[in-house]
Protein backbone atom coordinates (compact mmCIF):
# COMPACT_ATOMS: atom_id res chain seq x y z
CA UNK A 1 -3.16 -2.63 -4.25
CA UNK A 2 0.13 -1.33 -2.31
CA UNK A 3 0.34 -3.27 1.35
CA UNK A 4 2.18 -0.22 2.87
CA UNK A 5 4.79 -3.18 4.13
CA UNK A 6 6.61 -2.17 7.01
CA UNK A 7 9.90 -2.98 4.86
CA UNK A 8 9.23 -2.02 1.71
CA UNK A 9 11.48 -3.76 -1.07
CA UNK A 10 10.59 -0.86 -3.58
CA UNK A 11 12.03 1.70 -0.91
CA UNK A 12 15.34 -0.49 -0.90
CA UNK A 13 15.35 -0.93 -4.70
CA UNK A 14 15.17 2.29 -5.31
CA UNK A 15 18.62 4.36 -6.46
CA UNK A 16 17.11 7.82 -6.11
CA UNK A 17 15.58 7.30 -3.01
CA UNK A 18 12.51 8.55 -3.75
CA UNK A 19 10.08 5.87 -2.17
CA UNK A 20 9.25 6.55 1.41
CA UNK A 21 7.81 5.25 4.45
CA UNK A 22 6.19 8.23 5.99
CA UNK A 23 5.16 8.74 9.51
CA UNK A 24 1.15 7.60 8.65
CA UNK A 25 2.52 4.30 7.56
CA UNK A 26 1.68 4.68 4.06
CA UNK A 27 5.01 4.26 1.06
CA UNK A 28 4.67 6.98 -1.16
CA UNK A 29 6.99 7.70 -4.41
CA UNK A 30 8.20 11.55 -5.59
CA UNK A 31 6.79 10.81 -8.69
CA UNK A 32 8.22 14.09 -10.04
CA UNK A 33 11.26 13.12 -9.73
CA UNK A 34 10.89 9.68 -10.65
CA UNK A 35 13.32 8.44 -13.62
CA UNK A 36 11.09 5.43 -14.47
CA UNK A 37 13.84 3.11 -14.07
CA UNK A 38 11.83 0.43 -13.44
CA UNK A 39 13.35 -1.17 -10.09
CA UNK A 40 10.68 -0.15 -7.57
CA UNK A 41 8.43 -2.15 -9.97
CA UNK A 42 10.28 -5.74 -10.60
CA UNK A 43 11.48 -5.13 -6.51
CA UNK A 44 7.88 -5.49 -5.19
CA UNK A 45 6.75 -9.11 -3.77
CA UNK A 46 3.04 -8.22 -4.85
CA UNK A 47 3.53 -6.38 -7.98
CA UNK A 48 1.45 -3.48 -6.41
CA UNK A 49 3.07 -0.60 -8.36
CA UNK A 50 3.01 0.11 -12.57
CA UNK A 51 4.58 2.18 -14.76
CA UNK A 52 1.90 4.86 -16.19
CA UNK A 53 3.50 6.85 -19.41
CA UNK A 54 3.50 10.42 -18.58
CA UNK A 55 3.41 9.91 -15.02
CA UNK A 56 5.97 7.79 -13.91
CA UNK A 57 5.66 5.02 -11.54
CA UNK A 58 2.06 5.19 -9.67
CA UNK A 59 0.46 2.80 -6.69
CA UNK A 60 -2.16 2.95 -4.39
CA UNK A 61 -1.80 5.76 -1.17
CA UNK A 62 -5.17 4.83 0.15
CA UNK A 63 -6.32 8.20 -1.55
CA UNK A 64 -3.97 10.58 0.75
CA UNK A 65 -6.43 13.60 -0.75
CA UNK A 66 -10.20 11.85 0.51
CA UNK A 67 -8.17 10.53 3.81
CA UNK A 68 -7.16 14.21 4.57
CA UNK A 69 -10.72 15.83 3.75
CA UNK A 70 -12.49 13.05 6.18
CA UNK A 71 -13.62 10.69 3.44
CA UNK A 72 -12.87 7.15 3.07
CA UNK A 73 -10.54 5.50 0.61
CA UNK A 74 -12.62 5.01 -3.08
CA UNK A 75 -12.06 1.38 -2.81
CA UNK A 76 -13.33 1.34 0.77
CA UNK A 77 -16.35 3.59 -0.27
CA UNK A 78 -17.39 1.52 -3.48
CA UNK A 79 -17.11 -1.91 -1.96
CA UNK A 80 -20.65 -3.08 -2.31
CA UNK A 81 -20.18 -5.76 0.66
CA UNK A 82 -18.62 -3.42 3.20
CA UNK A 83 -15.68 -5.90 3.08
CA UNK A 84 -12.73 -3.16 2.63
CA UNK A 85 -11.75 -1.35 5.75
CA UNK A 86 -8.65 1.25 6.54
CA UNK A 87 -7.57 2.14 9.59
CA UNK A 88 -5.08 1.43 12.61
CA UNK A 89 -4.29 -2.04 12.13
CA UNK A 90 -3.97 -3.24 16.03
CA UNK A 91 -7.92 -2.00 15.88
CA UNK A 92 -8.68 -3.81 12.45
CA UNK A 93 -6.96 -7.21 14.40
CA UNK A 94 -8.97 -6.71 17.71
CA UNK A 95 -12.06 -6.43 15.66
CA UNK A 96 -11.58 -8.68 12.90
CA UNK A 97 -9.73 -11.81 14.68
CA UNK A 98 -10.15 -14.44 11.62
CA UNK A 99 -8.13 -11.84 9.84
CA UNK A 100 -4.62 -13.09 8.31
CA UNK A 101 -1.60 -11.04 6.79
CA UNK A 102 0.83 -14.20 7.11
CA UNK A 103 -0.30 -15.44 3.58
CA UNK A 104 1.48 -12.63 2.29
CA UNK A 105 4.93 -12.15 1.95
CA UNK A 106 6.55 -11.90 5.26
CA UNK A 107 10.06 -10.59 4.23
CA UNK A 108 7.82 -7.24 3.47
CA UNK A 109 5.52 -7.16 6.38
CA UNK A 110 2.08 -5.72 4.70
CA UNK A 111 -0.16 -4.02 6.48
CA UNK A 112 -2.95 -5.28 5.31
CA UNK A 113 -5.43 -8.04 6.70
CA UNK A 114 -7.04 -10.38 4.63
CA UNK A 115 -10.58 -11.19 6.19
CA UNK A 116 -11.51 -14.27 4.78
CA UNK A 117 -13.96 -17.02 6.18
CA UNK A 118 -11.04 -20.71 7.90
């Protein structure tokens, strides 16, 4: 899963620069006119993208398409528990308080929460 990090080390590793941090928060890659060199890949702190032959480099955008008809994310809709959330993350943190990102790699700063029970 990508962590959207608010300094993303695959945008910086990238020579083409084709990753981006776009306005919604979410890093996206121009996979069309990706060269596959590989960097984004070994550059990322939670190995969160792969290399798909025939489509370049690929990684999670919280499924831009379902976001922008009004649906949730697939992984958020087939979570059996209801554990998997998306949204603003000041929100998520006011209504999850037990919630930690600091386990992650801070050099990156995710944006994702990890619920989990301390």
């Amino acid at each position: 899963m990508c962590f959207h990090c608010a300094t993303p080390a695959c945008r910086d590793a990238c020579p083409a620069g084709l990753v981006r941090k776009n306005e919604d928060g979410l890093v996206t890659i121009d996979t069309d006119k990706c060269t596959q060199c590989g960097l984004c890949i070994e550059s990322c702190p939670h190995r969160a993208l792969q290399m798909s032959s025939g489509q370049g480099v690929i990684k999670c955008d919280y499924c831009r398409d379902r976001k922008s008809a009004g649906k949730p994310a697939a992984c958020v809709a087939a979570c059996p528990t209801g554990a998997l959330e998306t949204g603003d993350m000041t929100e998520l943190k006011r209504r999850h308080p037990l919630a930690d990102s600091g386990y992650l790699d801070g050099a990156t700063g995710p944006s994702v929460l990890v619920c989990r029970k301390k």
